[in-house]
Protein backbone atom coordinates (compact mmCIF):
# COMPACT_ATOMS: atom_id res chain seq x y z
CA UNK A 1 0.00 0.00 0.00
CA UNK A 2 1.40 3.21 -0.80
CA UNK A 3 1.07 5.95 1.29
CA UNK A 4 1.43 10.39 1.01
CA UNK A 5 4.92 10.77 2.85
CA UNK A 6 5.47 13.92 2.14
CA UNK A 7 5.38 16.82 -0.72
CA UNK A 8 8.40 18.76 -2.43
CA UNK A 9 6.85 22.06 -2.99
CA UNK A 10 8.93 23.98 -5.43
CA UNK A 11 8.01 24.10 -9.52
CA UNK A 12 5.43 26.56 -10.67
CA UNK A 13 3.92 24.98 -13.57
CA UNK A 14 3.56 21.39 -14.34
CA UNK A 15 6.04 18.90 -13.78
CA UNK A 16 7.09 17.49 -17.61
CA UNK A 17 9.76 14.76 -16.01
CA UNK A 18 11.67 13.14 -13.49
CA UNK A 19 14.40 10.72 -12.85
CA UNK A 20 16.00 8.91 -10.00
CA UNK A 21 19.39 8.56 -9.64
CA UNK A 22 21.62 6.36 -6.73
CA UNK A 23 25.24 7.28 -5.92
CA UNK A 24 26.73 5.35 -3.14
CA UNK A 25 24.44 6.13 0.42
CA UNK A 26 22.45 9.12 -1.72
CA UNK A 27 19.86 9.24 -3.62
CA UNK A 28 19.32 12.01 -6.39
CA UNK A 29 16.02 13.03 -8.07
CA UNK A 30 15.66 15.28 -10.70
CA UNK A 31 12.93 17.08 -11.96
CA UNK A 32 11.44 19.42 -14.91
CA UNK A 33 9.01 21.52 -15.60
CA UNK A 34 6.97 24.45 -17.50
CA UNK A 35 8.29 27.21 -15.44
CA UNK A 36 11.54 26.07 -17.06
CA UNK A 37 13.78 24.58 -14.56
CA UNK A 38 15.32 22.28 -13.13
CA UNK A 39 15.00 21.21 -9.75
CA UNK A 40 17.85 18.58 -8.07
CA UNK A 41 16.96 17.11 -4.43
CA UNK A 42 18.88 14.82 -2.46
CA UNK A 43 18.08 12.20 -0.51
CA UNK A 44 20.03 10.83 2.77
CA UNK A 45 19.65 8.74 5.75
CA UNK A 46 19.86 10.81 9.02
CA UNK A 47 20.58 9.35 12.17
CA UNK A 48 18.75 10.17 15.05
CA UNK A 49 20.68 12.23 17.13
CA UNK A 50 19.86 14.86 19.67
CA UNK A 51 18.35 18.28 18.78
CA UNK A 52 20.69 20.38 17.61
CA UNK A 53 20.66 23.84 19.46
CA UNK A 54 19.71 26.72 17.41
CA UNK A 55 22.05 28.90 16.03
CA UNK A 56 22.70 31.87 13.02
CA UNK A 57 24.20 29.33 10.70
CA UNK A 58 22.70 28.96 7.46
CA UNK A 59 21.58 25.57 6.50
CA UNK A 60 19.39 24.16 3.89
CA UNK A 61 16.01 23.48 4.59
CA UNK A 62 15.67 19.50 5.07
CA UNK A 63 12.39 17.60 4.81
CA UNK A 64 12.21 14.89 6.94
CA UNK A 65 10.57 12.25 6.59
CA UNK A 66 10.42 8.14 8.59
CA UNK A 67 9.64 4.69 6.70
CA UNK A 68 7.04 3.21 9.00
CA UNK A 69 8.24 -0.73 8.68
CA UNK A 70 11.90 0.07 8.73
CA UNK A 71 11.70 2.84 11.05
CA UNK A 72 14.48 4.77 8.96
CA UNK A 73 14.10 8.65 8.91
CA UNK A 74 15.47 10.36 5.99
CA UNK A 75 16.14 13.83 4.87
CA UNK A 76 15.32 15.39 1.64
CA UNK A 77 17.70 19.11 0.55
CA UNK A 78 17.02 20.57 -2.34
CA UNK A 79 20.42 20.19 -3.82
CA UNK A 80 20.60 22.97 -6.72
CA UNK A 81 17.80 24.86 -9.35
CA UNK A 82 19.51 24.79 -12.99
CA UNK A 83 18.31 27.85 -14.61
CA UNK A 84 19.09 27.89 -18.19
CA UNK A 85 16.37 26.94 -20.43
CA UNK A 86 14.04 29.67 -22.09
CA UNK A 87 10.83 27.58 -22.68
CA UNK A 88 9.07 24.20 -21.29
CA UNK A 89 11.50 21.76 -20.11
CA UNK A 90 10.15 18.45 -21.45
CA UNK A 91 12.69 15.86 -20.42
CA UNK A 92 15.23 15.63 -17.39
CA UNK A 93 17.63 11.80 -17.25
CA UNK A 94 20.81 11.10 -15.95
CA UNK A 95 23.84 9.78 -17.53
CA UNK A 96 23.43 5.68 -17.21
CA UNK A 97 25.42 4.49 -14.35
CA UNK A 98 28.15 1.84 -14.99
CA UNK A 99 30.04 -0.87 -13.35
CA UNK A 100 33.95 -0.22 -12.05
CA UNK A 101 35.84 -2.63 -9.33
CA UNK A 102 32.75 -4.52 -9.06
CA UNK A 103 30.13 -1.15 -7.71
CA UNK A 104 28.13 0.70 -9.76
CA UNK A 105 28.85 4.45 -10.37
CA UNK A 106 26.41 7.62 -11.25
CA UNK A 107 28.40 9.91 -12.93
CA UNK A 108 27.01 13.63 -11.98
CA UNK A 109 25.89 14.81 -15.58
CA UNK A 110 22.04 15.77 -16.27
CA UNK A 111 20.86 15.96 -19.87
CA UNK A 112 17.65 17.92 -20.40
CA UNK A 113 15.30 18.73 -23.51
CA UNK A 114 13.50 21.98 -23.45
CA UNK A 115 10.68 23.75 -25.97
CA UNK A 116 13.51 26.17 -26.63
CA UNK A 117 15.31 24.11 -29.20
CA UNK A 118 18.15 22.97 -27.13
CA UNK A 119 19.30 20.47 -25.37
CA UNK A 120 21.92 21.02 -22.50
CA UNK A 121 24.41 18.86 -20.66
CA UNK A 122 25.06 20.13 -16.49
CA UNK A 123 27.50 18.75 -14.35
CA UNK A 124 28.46 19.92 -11.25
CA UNK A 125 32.12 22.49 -11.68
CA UNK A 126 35.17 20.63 -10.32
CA UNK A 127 36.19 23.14 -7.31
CA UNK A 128 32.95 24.08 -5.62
CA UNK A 129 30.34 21.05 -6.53
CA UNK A 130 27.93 23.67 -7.69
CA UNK A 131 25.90 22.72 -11.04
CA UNK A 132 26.60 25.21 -13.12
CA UNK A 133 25.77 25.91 -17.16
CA UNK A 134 28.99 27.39 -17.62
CA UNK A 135 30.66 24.07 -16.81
CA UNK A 136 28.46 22.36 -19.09
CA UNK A 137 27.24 21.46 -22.89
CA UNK A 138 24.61 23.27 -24.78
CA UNK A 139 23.73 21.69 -28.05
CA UNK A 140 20.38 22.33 -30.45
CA UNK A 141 19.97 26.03 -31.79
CA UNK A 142 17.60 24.79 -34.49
CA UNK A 143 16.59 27.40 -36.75
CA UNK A 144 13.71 26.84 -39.15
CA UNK A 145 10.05 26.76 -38.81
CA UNK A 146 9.66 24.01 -35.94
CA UNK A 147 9.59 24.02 -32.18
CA UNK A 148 11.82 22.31 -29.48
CA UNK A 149 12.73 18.93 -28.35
CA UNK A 150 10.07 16.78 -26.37
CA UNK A 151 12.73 14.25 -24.98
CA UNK A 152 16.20 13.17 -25.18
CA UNK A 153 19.20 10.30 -24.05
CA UNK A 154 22.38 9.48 -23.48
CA UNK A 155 24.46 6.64 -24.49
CA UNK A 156 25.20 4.08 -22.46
CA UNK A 157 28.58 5.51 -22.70
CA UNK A 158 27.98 8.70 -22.16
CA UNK A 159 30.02 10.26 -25.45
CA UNK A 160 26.19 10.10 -27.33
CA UNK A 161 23.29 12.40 -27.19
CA UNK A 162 19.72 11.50 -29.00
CA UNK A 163 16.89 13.82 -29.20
CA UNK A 164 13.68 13.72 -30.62
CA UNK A 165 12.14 17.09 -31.90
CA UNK A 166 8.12 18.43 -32.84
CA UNK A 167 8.45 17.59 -36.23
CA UNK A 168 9.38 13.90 -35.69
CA UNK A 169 13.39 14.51 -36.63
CA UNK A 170 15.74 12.86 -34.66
CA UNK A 171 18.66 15.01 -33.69
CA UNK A 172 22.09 13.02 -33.00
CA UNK A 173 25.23 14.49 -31.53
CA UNK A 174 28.69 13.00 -30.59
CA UNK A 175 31.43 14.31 -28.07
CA UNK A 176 34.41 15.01 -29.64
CA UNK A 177 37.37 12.47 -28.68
CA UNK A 178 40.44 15.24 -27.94
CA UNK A 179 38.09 18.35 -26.99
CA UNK A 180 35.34 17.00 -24.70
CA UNK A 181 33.31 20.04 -24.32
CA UNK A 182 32.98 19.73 -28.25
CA UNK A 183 29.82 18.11 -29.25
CA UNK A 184 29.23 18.00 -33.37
CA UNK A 185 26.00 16.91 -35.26
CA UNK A 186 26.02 13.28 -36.77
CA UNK A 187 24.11 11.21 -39.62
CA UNK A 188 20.74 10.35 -38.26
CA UNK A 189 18.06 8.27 -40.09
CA UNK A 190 14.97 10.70 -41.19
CA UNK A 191 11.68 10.71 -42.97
CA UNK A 192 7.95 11.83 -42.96
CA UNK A 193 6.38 12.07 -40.10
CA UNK A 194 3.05 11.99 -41.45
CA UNK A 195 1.48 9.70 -44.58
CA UNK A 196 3.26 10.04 -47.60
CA UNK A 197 1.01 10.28 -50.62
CA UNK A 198 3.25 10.43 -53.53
CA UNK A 199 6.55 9.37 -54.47
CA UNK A 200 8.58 9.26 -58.01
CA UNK A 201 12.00 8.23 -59.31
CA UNK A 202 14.42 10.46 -60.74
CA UNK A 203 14.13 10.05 -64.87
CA UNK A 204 17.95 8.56 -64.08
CA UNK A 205 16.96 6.46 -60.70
CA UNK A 206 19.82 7.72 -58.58
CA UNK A 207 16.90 9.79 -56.40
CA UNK A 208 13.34 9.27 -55.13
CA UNK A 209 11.51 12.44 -54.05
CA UNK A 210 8.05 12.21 -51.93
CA UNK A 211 5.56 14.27 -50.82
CA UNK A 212 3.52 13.34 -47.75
CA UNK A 213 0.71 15.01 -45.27
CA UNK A 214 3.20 16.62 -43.31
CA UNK A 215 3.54 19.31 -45.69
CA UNK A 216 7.19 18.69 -47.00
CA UNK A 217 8.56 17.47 -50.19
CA UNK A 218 11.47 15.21 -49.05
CA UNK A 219 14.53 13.83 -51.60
CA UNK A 220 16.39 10.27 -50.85
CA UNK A 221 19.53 9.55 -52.39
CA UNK A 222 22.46 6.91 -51.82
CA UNK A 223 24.84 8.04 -49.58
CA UNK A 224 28.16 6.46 -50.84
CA UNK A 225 31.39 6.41 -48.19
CA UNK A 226 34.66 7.03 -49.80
CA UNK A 227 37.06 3.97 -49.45
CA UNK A 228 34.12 2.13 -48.21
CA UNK A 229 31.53 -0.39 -50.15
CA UNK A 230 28.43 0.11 -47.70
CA UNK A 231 26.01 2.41 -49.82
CA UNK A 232 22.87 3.49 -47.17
CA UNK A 233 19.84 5.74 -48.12
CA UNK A 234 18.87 9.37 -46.66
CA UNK A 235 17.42 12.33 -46.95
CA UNK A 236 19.71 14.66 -48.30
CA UNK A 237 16.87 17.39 -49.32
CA UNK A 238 14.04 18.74 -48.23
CA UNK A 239 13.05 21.13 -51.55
CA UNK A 240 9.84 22.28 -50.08
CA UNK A 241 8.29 22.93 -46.63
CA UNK A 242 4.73 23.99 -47.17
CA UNK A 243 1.71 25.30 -45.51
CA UNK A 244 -0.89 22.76 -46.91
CA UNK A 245 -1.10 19.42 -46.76
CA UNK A 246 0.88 17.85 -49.61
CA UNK A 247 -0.74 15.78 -52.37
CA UNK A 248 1.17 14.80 -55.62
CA UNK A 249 4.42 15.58 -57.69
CA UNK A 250 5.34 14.68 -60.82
CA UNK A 251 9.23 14.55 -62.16
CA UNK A 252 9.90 17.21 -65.37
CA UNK A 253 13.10 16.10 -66.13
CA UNK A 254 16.27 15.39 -63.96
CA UNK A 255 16.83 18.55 -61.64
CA UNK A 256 12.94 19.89 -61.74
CA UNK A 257 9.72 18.81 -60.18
CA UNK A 258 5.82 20.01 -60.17
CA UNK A 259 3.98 19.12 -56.65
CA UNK A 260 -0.10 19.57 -55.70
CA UNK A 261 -0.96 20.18 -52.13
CA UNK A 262 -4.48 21.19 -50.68
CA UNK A 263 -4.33 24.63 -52.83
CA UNK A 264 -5.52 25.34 -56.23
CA UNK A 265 -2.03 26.13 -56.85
CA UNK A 266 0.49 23.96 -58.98
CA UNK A 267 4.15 24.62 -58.22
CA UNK A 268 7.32 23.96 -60.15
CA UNK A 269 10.64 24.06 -58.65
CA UNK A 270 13.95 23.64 -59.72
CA UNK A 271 17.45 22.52 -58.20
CA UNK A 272 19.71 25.18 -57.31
CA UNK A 273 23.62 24.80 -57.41
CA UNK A 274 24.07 23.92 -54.11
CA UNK A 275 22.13 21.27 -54.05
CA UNK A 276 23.77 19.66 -57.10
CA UNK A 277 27.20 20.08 -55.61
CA UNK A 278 26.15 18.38 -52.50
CA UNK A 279 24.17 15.49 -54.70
CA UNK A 280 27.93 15.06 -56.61
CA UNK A 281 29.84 14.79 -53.03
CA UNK A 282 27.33 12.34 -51.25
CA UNK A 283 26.33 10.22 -54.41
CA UNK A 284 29.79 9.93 -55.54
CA UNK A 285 28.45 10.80 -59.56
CA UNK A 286 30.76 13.56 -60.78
CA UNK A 287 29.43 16.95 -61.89
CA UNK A 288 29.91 16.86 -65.63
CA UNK A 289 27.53 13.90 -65.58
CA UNK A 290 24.78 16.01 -63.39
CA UNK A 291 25.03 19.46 -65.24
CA UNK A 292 25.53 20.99 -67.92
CA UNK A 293 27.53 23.78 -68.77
CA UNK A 294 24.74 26.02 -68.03
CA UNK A 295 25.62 25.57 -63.92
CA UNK A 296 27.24 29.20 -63.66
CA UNK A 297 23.70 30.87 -64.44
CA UNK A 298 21.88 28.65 -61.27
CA UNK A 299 20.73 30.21 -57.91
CA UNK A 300 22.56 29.19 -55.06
CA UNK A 301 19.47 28.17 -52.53
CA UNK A 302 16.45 29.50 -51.21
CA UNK A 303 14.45 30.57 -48.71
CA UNK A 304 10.83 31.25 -47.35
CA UNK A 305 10.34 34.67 -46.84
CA UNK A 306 8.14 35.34 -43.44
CA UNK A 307 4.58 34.34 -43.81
CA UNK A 308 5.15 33.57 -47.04
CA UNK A 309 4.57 30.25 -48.83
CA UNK A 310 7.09 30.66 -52.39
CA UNK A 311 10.48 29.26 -52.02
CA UNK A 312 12.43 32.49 -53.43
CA UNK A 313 15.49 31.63 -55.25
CA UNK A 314 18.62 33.32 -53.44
CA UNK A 315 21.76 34.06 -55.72
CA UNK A 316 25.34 34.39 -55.20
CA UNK A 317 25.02 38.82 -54.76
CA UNK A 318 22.21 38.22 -52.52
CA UNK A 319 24.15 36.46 -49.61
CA UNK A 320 24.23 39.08 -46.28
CA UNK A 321 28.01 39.90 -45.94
CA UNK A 322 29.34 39.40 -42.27
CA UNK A 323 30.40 42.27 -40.78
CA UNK A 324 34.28 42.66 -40.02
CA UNK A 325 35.07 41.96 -36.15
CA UNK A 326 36.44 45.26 -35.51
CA UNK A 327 33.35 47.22 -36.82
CA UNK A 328 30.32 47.90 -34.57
CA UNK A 329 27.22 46.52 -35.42
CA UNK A 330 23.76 48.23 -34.64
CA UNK A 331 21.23 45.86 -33.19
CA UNK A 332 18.88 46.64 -36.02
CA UNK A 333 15.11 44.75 -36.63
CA UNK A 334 16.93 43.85 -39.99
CA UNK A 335 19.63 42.65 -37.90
CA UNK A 336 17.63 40.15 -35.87
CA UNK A 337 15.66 39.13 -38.73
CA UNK A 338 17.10 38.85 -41.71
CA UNK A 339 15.36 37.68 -44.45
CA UNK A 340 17.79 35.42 -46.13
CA UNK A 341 18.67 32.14 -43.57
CA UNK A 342 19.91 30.15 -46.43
CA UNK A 343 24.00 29.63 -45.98
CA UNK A 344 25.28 27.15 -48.38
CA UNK A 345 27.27 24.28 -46.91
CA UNK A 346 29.41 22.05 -48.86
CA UNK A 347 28.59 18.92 -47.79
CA UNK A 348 30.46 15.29 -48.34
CA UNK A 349 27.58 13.11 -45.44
CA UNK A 350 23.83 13.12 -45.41
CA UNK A 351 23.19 16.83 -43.44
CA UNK A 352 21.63 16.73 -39.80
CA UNK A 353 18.41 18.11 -39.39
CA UNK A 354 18.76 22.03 -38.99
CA UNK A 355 20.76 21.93 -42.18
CA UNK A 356 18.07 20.37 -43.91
CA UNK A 357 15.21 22.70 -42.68
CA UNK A 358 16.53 26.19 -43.82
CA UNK A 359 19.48 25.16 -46.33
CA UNK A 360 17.85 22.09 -48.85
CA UNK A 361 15.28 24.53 -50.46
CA UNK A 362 14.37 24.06 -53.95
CA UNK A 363 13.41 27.56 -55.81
CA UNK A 364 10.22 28.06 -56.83
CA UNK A 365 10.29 29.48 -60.55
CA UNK A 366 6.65 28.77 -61.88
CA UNK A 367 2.94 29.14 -60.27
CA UNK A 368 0.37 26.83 -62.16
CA UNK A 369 -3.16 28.36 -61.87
CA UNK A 370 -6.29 26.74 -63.76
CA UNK A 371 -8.07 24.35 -61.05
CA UNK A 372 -11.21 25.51 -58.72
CA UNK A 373 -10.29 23.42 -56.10
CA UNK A 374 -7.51 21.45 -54.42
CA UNK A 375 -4.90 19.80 -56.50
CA UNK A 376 -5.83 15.95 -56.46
CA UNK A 377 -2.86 14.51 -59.18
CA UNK A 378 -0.76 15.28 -61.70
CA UNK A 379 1.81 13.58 -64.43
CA UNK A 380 4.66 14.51 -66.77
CA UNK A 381 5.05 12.65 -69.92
CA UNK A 382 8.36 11.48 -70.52
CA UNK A 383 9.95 13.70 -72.86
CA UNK A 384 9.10 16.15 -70.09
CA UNK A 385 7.00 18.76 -72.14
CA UNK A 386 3.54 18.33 -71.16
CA UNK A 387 2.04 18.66 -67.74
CA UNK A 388 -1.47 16.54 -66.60
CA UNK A 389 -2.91 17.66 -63.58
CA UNK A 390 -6.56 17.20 -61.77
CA UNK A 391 -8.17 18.98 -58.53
CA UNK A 392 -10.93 16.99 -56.74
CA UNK A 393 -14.24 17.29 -58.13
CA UNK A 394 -18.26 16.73 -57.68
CA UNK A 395 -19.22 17.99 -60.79
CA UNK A 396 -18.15 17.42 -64.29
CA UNK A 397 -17.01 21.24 -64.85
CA UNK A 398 -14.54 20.81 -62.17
CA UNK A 399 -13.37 17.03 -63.02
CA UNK A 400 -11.58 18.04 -66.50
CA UNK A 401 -7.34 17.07 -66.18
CA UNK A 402 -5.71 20.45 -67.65
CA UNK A 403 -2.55 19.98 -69.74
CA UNK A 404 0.04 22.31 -69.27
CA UNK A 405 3.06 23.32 -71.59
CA UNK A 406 7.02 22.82 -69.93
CA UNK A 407 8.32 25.48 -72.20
CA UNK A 408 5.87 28.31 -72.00
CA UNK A 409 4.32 27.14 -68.51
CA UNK A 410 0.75 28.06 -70.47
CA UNK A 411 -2.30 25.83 -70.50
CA UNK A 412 -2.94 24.19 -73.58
CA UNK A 413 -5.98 21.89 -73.43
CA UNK A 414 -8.72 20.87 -70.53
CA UNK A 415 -10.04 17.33 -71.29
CA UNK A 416 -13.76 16.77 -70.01
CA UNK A 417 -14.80 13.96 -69.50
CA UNK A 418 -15.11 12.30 -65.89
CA UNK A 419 -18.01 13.59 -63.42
CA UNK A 420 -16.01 12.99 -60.12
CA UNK A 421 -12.44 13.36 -59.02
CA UNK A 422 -9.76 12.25 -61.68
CA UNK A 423 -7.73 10.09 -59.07
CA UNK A 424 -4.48 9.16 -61.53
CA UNK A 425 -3.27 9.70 -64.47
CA UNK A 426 -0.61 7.92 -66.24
CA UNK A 427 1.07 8.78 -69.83
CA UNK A 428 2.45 6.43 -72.25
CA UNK A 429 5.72 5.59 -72.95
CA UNK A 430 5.85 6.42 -76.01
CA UNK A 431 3.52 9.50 -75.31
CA UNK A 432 1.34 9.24 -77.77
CA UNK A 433 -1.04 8.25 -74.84
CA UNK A 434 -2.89 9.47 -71.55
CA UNK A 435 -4.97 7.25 -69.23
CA UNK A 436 -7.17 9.04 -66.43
CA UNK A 437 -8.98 7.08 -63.80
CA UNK A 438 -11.53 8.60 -61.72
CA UNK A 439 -14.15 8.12 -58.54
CA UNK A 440 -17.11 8.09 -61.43
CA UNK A 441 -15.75 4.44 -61.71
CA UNK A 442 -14.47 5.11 -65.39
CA UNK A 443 -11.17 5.42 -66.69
CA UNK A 444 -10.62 6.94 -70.20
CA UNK A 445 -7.71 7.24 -72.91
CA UNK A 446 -6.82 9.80 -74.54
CA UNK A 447 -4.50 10.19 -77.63
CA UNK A 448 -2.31 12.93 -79.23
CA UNK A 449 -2.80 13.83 -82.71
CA UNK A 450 -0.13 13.59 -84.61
CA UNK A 451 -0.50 17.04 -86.71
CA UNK A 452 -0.97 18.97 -83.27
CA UNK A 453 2.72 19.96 -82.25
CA UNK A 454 1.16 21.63 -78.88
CA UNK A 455 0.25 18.89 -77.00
CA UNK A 456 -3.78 18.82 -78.10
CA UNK A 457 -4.91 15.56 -77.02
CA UNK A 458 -8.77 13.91 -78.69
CA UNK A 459 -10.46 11.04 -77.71
């Protein structure tokens, strides 16, 4: 039977965590909350001895407390609050203990996970046993459109950190063997974190790019070690992070996609330099093969302006110049926002997540507009100069697949036919062809006439 001992008044807000710990006689608990710290108590035996007579000295309050069976009385101190997160602190553990000369040791480090996209290491400092920060790790700084970490571990040996983040990313860091207050980012596996509802191959096959519900478009490629044979997958890019649900995409060519989300809206991107460079490091396939000689003209990257939903193509002129060291710097709004947060990395390993969430972008260079309601599919023939697309539909008017130009970006035919949704469509290989399938429960084929050079398709 359990029974109410005793209460540790102290947090605020709600308690998010908290973790025992033994070392030797003590015991340790931590403990987290949403008034964003950290509270460390410690737990002894006390023997019972005389009242003390009371003097001036200073001495922590203890809360004392006696196990009824074994008659033991304890003390609880509240050992030290660790003030250094700005948000919610979700997660509190301590380092795993670990056998030496036959006992088991607690090493005194704390790893906690807070809402303000960090994680931090605290250990007590050397000279006065007092947890400090300054005597410890702090690791995160995520930029990007996400929030913070909800939990986070150590390795068994101590030299790893994982941490799990709001949008489902794992975030891996490693201490660094020589410097040990040097923690550095590491290759982590990655993916959706919602359904993924399209997915095509790279005209070539050396890619896959996917789209899914949790409003990203995501690119996969072989990640090939030099001097080694193992070849794994990951994400290397995420072209587009959207504010609608993602629906469909559609491959024009090698470097250049279309993608349909839960807008009217069809977009077209295309690869920037960066991104190619880094696809020629991690892939191993040199760059004469991947562009042509046409590479000088490309943007570097891109970003999302604020609020905004376009991918805007950054070039090489547009990068903000760092300021020397010796000049001042006024702490201007356009100083503490800036509107570019693209910085191009050369990369040679799959990049962690915070690299891929404000440095993978994909330009946007073309705006599809035709459909009355949300963008359901769309296709690309192979020779990569026509464009299929449908929107969802309850009445015929609405259910026509449009057929858009790659060279002009115009619309050159809407083909009525279906009375509900156009689910699919598919072109031939040769295409001559173009098979829709709908929720009407018919599918029809449609075929390009041969004197038409702009893509007008008839029955």
């Amino acid at each position: 039977q359990f029974q109410k001992t005793l209460i540790l008044p102290g947090h605020e807000d709600w308690i998010r965590g908290i973790e025992w710990a033994v070392c030797g006689e003590d015991l340790f608990l931590a403990s987290c909350a949403q008034d964003c710290l950290i509270r460390i108590w410690k737990v002894c035996t006390k023997s019972k001895q005389l009242p003390e007579a009371e003097d001036d000295t200073i001495r922590l309050k203890e809360n004392i407390f006696t196990v009824k069976d074994t008659d033991k009385t304890y003390a609880i101190t509240l050992e030290s609050v660790l003030a250094g997160h700005e948000n919610w602190v979700y997660a509190v553990h301590w380092q795993p203990s670990f056998s030496k000369d036959g006992s088991m040791q607690q090493p005194m480090r704390i790893l906690s996970a807070s809402m303000d996209k960090t994680v931090i290491i605290w250990e007590p400092d050397k000279e006065s046993g007092v947890w400090l920060e300054q005597a410890s790790v702090r690791v995160g700084e995520v930029g990007g459109n996400t929030l913070g970490f909800f939990d986070c571990h150590f390795s068994p040996d101590g030299s790893m950190i994982v941490a799990h983040a709001f949008h489902g990313a794992l975030h891996l860091w490693k201490q660094a063997t020589v410097s040990k207050k040097e923690w550095s980012p590491e290759v982590v596996i990655s993916g959706h974190f919602n359904s993924v509802e399209d997915v095509q191959w790279d005209p070539e096959g050396q890619f896959i790019i996917s789209v899914g519900s949790d409003q990203t478009t995501r690119l996969f490629a072989p990640w090939k070690r030099k001097q080694k044979t193992e070849v794994t997958w990951h994400e290397i890019a995420r072209p587009q992070v959207h504010g609608y649900d993602m629906r469909c995409l559609a491959m024009i060519g090698r470097f250049r996609f279309v993608s349909g989300a839960d807008e009217k809206v069809l977009r077209v991107f295309s690869a920037p330099k960066n991104f190619i460079e880094n696809f020629s490091n991690i892939t191993g396939i040199p760059m004469e093969k991947l562009c042509s000689h046409q590479s000088s003209d490309l943007p570097e990257g891109a970003t999302v302006p604020a609020l905004g939903l376009s991918n805007k193509a950054i070039f090489e002129g547009d990068m903000p110049v760092q300021p020397a060291e010796d000049e001042e710097t006024f702490n201007t709004i356009s100083n503490q926002y800036p509107e570019i947060y693209f910085q191009p990395l050369t990369l040679t390993e799959p990049p962690p997540e915070d690299h891929l969430l404000q440095n993978t972008l994909w330009p946007e260079i073309q705006k599809l507009y035709g459909h009355g309601y949300e963008i359901f599919c769309v296709a690309c023939n192979n020779s990569s100069t026509v464009i299929a697309s449908a929107c969802k539909a309850s009445k015929k008017e609405h259910a026509g697949v449009i057929l858009w130009s790659t060279a002009s970006w115009k619309k050159l035919q809407s083909l009525s036919f279906h009375n509900l949704t156009v689910t699919q469509l598919a072109f031939s290989p040769n295409d001559k062809f173009l098979l829709a399938v709908s929720r009407d429960r018919n599918w029809s084929l449609w075929r390009k006439e041969d004197s038409s050079e702009s893509g007008e398709i008839c029955t």
